[in-house]
N, C-alpha and C. Protein backbone atom coordinates (compact mmCIF):
# COMPACT_ATOMS: atom_id res chain seq x y z
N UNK A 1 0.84 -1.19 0.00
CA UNK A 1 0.00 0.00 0.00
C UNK A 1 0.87 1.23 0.00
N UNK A 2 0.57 2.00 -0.60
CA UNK A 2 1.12 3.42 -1.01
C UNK A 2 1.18 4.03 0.17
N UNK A 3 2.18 4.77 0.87
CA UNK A 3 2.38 5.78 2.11
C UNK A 3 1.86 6.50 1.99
N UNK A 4 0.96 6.73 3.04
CA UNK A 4 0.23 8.01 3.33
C UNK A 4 -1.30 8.17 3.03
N UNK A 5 -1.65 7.20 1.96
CA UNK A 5 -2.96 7.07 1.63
C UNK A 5 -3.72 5.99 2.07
N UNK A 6 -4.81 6.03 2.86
CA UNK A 6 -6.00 5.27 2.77
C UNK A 6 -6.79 4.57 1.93
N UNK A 7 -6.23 4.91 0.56
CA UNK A 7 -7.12 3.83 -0.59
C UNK A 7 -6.93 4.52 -1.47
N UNK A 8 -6.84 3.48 -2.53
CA UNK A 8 -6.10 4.20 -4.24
C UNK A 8 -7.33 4.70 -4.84
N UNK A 9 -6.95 6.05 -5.11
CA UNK A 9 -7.86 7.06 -5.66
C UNK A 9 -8.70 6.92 -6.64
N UNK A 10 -8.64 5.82 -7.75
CA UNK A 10 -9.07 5.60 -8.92
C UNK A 10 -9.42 4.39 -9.12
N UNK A 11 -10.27 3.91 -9.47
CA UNK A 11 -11.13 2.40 -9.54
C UNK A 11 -11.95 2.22 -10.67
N UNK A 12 -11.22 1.37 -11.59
CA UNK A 12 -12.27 1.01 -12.55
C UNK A 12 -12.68 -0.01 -13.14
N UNK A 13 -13.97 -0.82 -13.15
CA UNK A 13 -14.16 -2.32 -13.30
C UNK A 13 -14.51 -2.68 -14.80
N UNK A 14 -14.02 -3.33 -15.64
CA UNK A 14 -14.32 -3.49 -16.64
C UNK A 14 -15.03 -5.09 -16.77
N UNK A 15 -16.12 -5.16 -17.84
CA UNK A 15 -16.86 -5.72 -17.74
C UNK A 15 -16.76 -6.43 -19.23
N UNK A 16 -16.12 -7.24 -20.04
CA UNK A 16 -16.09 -7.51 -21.18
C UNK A 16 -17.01 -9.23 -21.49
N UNK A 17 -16.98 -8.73 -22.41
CA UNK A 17 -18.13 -10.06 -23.39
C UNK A 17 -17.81 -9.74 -24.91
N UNK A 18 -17.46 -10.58 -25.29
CA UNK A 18 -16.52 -10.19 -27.03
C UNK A 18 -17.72 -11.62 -27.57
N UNK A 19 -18.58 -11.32 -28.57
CA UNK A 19 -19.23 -12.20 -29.25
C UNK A 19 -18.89 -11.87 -30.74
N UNK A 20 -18.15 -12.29 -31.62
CA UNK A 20 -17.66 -11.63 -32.69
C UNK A 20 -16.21 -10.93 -32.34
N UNK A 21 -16.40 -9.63 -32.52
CA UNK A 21 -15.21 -9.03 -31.99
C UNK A 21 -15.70 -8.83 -30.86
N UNK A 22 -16.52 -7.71 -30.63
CA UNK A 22 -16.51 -7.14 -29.07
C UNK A 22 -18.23 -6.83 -28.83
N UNK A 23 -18.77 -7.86 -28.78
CA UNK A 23 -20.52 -7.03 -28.73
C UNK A 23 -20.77 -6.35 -27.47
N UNK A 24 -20.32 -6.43 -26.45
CA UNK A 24 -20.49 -5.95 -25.03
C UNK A 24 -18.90 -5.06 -24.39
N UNK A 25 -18.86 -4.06 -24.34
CA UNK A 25 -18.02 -3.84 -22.97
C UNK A 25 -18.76 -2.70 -22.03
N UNK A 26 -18.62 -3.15 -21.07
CA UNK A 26 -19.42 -2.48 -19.64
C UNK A 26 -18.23 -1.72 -19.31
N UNK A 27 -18.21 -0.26 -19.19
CA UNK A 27 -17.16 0.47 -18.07
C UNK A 27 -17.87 1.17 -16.89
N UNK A 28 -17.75 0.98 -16.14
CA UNK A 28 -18.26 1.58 -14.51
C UNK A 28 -16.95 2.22 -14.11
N UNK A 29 -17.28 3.18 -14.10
CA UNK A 29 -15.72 4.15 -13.51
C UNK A 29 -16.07 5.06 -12.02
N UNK A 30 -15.70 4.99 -11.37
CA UNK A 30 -15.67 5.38 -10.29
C UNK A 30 -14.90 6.45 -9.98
N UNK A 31 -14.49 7.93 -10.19
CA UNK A 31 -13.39 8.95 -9.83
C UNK A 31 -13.36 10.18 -8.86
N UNK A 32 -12.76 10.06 -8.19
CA UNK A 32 -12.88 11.07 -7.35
C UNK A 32 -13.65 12.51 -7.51
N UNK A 33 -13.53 12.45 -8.81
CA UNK A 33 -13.72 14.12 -9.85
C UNK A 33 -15.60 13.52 -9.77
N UNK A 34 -15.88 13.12 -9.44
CA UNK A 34 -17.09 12.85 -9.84
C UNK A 34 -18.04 11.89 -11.26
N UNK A 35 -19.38 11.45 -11.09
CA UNK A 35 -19.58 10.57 -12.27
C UNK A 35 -19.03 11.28 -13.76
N UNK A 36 -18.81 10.46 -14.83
CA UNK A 36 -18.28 10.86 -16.27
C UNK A 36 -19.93 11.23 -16.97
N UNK A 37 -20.30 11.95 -17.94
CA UNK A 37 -21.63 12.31 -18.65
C UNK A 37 -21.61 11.37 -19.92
N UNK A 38 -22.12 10.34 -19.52
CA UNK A 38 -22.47 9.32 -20.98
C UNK A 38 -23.58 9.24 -21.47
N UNK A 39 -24.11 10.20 -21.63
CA UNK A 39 -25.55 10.69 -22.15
C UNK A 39 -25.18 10.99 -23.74
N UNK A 40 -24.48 10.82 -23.86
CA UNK A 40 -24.10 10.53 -25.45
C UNK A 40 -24.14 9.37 -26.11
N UNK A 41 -23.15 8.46 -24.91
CA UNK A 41 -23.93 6.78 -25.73
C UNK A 41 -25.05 5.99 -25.24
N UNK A 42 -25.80 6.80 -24.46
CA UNK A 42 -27.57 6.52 -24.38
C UNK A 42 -27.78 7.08 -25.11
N UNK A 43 -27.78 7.89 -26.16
CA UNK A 43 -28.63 8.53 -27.20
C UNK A 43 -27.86 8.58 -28.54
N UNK A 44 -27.34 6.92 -28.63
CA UNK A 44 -27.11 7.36 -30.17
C UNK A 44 -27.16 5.40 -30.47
N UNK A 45 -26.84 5.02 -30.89
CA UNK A 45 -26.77 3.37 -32.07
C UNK A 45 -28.20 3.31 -32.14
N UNK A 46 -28.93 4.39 -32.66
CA UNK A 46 -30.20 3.90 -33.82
C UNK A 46 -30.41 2.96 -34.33
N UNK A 47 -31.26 2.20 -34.43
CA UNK A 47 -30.73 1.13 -35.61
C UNK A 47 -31.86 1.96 -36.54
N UNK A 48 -31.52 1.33 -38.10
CA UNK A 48 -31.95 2.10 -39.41
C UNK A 48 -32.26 0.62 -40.22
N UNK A 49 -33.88 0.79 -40.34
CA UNK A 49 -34.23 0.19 -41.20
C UNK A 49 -33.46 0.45 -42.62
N UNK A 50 -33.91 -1.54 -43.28
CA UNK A 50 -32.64 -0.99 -44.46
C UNK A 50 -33.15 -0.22 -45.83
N UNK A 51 -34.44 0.19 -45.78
CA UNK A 51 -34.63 1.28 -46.19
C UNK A 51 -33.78 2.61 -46.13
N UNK A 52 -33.90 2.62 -44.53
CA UNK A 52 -33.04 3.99 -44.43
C UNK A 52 -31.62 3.69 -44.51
N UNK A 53 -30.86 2.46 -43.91
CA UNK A 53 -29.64 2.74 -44.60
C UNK A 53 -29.76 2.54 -46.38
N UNK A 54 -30.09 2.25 -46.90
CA UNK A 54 -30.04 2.12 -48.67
C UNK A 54 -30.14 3.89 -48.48
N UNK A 55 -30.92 4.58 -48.45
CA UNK A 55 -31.20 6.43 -48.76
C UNK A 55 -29.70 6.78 -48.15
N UNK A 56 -28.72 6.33 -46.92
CA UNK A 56 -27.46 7.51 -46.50
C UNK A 56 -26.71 7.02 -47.46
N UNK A 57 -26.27 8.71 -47.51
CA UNK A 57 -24.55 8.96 -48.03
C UNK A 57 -23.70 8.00 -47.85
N UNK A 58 -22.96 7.30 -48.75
CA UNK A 58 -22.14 6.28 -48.60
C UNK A 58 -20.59 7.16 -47.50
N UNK A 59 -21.20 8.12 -47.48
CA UNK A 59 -19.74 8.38 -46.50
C UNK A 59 -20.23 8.93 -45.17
N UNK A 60 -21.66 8.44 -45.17
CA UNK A 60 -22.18 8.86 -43.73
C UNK A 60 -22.12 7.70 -42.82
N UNK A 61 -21.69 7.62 -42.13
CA UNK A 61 -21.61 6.60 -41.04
C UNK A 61 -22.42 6.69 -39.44
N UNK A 62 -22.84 5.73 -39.64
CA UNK A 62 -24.34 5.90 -38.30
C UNK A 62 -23.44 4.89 -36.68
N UNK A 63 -22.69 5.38 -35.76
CA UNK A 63 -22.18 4.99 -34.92
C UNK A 63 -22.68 3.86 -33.87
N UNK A 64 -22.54 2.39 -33.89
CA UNK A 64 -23.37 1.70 -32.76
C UNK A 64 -23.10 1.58 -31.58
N UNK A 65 -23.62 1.72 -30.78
CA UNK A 65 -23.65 1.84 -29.09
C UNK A 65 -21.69 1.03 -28.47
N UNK A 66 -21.98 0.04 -29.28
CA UNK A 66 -20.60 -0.87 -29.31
C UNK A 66 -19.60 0.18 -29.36
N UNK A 67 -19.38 1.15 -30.92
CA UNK A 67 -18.61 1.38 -31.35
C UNK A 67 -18.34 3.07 -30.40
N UNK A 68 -19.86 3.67 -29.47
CA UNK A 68 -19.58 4.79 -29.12
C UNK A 68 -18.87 4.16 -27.42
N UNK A 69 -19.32 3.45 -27.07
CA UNK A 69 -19.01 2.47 -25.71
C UNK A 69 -17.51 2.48 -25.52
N UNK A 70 -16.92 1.86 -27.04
CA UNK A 70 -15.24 1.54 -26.77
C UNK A 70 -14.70 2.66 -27.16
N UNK A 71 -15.35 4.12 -27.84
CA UNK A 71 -14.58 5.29 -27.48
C UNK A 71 -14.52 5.51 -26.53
N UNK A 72 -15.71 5.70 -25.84
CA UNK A 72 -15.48 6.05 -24.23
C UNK A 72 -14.68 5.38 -23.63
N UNK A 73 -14.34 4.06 -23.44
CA UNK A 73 -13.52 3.03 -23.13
C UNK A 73 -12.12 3.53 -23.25
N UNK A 74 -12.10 3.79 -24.53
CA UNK A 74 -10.69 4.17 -24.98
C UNK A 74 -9.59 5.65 -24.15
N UNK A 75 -11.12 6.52 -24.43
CA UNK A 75 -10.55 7.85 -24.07
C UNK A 75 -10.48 7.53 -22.20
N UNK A 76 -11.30 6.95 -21.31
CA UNK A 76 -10.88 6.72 -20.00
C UNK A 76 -9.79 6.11 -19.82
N UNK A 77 -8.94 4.97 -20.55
CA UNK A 77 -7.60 4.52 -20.29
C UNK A 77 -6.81 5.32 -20.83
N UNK A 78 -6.95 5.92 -21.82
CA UNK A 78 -5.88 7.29 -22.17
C UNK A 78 -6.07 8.51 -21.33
N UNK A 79 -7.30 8.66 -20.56
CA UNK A 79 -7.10 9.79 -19.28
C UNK A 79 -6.43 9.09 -17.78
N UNK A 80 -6.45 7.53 -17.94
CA UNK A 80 -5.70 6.49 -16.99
C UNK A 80 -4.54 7.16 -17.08
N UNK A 81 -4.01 6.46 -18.04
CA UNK A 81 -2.46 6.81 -18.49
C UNK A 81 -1.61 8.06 -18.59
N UNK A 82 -2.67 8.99 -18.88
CA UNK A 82 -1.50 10.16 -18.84
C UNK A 82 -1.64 10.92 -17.14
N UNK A 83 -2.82 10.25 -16.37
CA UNK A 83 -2.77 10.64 -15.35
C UNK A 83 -1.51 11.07 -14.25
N UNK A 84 -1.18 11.75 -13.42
CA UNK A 84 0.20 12.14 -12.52
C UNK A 84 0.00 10.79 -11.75
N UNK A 85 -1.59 10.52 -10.96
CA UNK A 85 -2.15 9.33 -10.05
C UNK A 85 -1.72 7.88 -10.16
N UNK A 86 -0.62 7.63 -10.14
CA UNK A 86 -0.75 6.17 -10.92
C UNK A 86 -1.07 5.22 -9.65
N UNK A 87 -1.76 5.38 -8.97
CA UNK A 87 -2.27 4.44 -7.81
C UNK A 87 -4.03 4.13 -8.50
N UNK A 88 -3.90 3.03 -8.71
CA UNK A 88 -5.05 2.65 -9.64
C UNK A 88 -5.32 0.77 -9.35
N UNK A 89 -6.23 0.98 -9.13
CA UNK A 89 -7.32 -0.20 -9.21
C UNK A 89 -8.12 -0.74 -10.09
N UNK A 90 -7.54 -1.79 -10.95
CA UNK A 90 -8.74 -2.36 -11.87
C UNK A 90 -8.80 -3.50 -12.19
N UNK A 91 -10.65 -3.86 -12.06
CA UNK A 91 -11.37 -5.19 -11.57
C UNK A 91 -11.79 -5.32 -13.11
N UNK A 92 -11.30 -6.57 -13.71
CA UNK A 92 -11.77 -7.08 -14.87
C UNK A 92 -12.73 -8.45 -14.35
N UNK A 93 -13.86 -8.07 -14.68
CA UNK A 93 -14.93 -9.07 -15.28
C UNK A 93 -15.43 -9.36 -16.62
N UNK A 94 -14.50 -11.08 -16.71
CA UNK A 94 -14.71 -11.48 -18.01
C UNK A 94 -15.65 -12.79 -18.24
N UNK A 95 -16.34 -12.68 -19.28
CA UNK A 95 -17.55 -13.34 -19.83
C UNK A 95 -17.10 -14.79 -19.83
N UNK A 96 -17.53 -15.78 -19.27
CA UNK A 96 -17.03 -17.14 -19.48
C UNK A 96 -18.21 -18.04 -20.14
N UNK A 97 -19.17 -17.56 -20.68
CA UNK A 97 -20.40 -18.07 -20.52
C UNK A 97 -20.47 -18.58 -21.57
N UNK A 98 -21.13 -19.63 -22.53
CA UNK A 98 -21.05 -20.56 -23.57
C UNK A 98 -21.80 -19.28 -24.73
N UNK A 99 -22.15 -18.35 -24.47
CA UNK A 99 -22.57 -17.57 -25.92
C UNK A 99 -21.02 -16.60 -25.79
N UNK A 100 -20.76 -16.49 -25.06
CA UNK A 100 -19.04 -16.29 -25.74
C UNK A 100 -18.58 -17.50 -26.06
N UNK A 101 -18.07 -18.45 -26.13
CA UNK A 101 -17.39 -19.39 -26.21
C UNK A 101 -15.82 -19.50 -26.32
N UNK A 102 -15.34 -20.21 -26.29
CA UNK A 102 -14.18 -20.46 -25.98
C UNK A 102 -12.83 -19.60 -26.38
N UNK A 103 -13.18 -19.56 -27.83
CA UNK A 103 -12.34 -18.93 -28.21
C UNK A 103 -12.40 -17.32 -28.25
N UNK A 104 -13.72 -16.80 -27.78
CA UNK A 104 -13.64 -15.09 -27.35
C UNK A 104 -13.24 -15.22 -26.09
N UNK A 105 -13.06 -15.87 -25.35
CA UNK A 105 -12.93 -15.74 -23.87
C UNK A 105 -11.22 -15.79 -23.79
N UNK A 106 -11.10 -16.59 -24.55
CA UNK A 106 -9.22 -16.21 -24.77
C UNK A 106 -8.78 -14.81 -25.23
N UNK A 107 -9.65 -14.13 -26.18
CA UNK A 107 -9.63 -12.84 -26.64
C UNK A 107 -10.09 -11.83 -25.31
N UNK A 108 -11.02 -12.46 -24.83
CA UNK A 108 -11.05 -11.42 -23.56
C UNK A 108 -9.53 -11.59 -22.87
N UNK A 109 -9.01 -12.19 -22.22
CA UNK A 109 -7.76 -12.46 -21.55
C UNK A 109 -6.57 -11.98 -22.51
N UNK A 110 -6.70 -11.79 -23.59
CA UNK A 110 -5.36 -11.37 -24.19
C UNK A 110 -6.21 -9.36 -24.39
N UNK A 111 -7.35 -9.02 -24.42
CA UNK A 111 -7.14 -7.58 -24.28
C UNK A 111 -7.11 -7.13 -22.70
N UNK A 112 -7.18 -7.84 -21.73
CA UNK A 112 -7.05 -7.58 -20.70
C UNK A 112 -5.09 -7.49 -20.54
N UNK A 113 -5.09 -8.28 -21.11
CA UNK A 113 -2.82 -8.29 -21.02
C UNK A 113 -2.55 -6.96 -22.22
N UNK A 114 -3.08 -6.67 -22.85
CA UNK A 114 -3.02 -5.61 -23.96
C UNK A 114 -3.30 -3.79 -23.16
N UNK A 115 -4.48 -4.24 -22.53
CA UNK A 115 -4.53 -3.27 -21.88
C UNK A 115 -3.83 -2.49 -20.68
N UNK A 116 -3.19 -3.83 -19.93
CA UNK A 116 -2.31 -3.43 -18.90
C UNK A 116 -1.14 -3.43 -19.33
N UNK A 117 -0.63 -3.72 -19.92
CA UNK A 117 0.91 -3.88 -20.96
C UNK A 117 1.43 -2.28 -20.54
N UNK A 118 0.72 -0.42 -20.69
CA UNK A 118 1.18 0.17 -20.30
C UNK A 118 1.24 0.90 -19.07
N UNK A 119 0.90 -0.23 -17.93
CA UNK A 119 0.61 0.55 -16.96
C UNK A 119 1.99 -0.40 -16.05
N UNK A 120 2.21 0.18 -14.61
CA UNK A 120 2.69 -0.53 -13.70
C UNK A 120 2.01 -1.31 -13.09
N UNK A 121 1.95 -2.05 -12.76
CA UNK A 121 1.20 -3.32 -12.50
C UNK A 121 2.05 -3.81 -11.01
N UNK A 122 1.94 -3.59 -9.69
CA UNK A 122 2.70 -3.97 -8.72
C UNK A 122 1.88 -3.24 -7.56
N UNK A 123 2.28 -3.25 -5.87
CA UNK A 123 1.09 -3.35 -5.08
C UNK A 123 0.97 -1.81 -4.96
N UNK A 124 2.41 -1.07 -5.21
CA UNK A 124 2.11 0.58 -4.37
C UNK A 124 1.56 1.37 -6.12
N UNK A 125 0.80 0.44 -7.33
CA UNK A 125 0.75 1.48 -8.29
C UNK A 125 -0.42 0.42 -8.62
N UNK A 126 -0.66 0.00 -9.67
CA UNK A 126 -1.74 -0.44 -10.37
C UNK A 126 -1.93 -1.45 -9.96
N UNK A 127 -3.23 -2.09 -8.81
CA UNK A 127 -3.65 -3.47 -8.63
C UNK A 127 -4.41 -3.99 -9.22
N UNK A 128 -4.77 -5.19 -10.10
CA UNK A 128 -5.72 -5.71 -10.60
C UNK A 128 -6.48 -7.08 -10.06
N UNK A 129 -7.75 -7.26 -10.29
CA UNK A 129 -8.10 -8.15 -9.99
C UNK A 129 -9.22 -8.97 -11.23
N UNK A 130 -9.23 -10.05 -11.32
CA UNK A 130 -9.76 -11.04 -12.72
C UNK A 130 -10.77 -11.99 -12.31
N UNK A 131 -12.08 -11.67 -12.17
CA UNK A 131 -13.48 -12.23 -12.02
C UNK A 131 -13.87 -13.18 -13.13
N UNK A 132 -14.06 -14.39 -13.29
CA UNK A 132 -15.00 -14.49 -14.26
C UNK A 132 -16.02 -15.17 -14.23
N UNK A 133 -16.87 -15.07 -14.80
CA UNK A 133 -18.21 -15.47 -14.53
C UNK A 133 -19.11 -16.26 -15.68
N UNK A 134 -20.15 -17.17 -14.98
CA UNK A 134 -20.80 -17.76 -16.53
C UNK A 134 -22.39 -17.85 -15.30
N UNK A 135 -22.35 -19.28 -15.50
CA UNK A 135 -23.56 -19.28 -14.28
C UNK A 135 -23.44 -19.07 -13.00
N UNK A 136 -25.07 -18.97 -12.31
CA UNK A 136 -24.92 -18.69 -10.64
C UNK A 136 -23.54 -19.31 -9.89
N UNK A 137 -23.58 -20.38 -10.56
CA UNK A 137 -22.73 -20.69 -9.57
C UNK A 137 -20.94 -20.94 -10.19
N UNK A 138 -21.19 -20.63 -11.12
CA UNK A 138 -19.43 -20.26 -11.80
C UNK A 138 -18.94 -18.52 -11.31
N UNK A 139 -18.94 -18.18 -10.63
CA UNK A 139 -18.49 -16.61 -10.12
C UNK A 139 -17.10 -17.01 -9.66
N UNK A 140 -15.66 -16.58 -10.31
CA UNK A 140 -14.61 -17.02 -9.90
C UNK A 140 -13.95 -15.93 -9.56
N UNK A 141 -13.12 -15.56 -8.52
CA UNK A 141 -12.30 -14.34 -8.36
C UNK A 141 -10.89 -15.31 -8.60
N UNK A 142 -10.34 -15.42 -9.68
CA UNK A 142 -9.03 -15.85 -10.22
C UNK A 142 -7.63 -14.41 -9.52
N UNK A 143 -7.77 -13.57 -9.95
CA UNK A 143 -6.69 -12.72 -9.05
C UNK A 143 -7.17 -12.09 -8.32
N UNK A 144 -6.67 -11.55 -7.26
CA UNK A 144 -7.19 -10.46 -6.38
C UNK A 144 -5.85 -9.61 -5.94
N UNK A 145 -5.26 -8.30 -6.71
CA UNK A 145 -4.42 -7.90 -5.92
C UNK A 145 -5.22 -6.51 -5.17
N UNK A 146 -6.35 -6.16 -5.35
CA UNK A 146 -6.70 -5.33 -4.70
C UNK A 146 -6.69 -5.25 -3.50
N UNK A 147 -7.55 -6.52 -3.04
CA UNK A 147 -7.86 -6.69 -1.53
C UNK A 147 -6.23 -7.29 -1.09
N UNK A 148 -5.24 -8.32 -1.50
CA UNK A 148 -4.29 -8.95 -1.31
C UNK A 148 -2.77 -8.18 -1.91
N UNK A 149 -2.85 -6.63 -1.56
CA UNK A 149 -1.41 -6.41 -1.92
C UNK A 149 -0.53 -6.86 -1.40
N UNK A 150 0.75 -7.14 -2.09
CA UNK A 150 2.29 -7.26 -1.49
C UNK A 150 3.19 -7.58 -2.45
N UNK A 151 4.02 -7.33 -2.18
CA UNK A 151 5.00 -7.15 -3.24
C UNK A 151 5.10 -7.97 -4.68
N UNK A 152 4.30 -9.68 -4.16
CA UNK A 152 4.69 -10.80 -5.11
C UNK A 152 3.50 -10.28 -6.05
N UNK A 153 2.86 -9.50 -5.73
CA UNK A 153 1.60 -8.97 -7.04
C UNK A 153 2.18 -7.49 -7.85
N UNK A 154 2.61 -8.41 -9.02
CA UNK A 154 3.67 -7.61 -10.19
C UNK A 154 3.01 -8.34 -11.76
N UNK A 155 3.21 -7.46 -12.68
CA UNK A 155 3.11 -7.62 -13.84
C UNK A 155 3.72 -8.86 -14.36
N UNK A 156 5.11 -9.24 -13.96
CA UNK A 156 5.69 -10.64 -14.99
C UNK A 156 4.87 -12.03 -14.08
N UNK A 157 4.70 -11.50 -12.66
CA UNK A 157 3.33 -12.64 -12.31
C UNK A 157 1.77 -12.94 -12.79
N UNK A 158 1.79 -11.44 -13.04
CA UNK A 158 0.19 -11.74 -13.53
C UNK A 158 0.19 -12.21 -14.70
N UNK A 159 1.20 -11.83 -15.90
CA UNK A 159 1.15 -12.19 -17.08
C UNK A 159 1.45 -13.73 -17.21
N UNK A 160 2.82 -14.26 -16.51
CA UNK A 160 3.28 -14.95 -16.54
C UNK A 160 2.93 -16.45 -15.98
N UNK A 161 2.65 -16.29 -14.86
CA UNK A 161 1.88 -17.27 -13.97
C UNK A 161 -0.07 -17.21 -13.53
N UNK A 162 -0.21 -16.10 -13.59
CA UNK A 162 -1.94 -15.98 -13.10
C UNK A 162 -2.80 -15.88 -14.35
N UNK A 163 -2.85 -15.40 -15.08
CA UNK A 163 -3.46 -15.01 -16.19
C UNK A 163 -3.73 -16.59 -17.21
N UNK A 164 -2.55 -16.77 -17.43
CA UNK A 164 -2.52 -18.44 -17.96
C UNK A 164 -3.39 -19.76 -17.62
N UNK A 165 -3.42 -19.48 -16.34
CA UNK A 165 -4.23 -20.52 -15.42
C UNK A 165 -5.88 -20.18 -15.52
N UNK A 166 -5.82 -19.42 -16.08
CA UNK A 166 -7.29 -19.07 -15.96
C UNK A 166 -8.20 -19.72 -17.37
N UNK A 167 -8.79 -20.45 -17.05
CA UNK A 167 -10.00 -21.41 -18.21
C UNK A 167 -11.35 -21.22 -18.20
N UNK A 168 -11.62 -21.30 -19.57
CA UNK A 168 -13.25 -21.17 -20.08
C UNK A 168 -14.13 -21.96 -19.75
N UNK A 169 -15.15 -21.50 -18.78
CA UNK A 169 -16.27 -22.64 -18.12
C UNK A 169 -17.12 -22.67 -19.13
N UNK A 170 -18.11 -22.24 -19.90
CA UNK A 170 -19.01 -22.43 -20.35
C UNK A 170 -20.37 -21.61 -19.45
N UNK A 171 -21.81 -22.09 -20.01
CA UNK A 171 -22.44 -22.05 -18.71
C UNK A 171 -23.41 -20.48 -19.34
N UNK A 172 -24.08 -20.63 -18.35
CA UNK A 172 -25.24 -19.14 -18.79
C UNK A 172 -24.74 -17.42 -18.41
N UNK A 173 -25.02 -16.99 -18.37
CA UNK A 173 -24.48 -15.14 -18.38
C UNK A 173 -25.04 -14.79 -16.97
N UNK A 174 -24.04 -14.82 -15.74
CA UNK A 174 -24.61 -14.18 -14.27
C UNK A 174 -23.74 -12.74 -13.76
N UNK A 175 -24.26 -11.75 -14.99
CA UNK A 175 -23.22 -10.49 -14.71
C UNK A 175 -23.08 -10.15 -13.35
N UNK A 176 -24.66 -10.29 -12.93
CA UNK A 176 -24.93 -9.21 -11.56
C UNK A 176 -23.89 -10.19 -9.96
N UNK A 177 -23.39 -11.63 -10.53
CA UNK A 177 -22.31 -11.99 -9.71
C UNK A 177 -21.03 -11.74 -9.57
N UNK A 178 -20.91 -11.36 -10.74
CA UNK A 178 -19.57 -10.89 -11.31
C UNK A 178 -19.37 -10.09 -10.69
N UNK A 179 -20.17 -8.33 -10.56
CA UNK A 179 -20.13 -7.39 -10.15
C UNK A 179 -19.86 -7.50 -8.18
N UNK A 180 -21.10 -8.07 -8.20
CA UNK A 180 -20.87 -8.64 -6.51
C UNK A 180 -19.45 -8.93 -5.72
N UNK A 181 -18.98 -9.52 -6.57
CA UNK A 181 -17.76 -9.90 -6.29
C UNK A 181 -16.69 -9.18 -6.57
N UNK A 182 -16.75 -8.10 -7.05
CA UNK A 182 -16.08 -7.28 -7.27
C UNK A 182 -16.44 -6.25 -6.48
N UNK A 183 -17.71 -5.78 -5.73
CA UNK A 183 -17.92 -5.23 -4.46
C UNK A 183 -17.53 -5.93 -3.40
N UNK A 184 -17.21 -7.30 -3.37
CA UNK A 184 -16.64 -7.75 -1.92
C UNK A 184 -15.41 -7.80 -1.84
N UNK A 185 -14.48 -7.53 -3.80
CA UNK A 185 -13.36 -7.26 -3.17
C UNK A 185 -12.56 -5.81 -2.68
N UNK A 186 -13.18 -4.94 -3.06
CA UNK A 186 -13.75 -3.86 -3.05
C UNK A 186 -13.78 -3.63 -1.13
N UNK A 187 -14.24 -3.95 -0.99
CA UNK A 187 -15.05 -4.06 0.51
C UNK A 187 -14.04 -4.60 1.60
N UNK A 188 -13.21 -5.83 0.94
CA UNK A 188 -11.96 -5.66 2.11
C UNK A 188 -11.32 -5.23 1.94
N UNK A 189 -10.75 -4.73 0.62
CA UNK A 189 -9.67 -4.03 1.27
C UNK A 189 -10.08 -2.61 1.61
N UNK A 190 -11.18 -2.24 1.64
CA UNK A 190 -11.30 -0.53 2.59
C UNK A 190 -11.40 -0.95 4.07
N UNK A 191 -11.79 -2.05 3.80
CA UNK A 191 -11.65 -2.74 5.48
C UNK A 191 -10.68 -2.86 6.27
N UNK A 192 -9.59 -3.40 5.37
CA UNK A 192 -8.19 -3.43 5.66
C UNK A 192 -7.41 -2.33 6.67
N UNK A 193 -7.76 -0.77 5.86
CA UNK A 193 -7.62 0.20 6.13
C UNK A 193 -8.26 1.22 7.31
């Protein structure tokens, strides 16, 4: 734990489900600065009868919720990154459930290593923790360095040894466990403190 502070300032749980490429990502961001205004991607992936797409401009492009979702996505890890704060917390919940199947669920686990690739990854800077979930009763907390800092929770471990070990259950879609569990890990370590 970082000197002097009571709990790392920045917390953000990502929530992925890749059916194809990416049909789902959930970001819940939590920041000190207060909630982010995503009243932009509630009010836009229209869908357009193909009437109406046949009538647009072939160079008009109509944006889907997906595609406004992983801007937002995008631009919050690039306000991550250039942040001064690098005391950061982030809870990946990934889709294990048989309408992902096997082989997106490996794609979830390799953009989760993609994504942390530029951060520090160790206990006094970036902790992560790796949920995954399918049915009620598949809810797995595979890492936890949030609640469990200390030194041996580092990047060439998570990549190297934790991340690997982690396998595709199958099984039905139980987000709202996923999340749970990511409030209880959440929950000790402010306890801790």
């Amino acid at each position: 734990m970082p000197s002097g502070s009571g709990h790392l300032s920045t917390r953000l749980v990502l929530a992925l489900s890749l059916l194809s490429w990416i049909s789902e990502i959930v970001c819940i961001a939590d920041y000190k600065a207060g909630p982010k205004n995503y009243e932009d991607f509630f009010n836009r992936g229209v869908k357009l009868s193909s009437k109406a797409a046949r009538e647009k401009l072939p160079n008009q492009i109509e944006k889907s919720k997906v595609d406004v979702l992983g801007a937002v996505l995008k631009k919050q890890v690039e306000d991550l990154r250039k942040s001064s704060n690098k005391e950061l917390e982030l809870v990946f919940l990934i889709d294990s459930s048989a309408s992902v199947g096997a082989e997106n669920f490996f794609n979830e686990l390799k953009f989760v290593k993609k994504l942390l690739a530029d951060f520090t990854v160790e206990y006094n800077a970036t902790r992560v923790a790796v949920i995954t979930f399918s049915s009620r009763n598949r809810v797995v907390k595979h890492i936890d360095h949030v609640s469990d800092a200390n030194v041996n929770n580092h990047k060439c471990a998570l990549f190297e040894e934790q991340l690997p070990t982690i396998t595709y259950q199958g099984g039905g879609t139980y987000t709202l466990g996923a999340v749970l569990q990511a409030q209880v890990s959440y929950n000790r370590h402010f306890t801790n403190y």
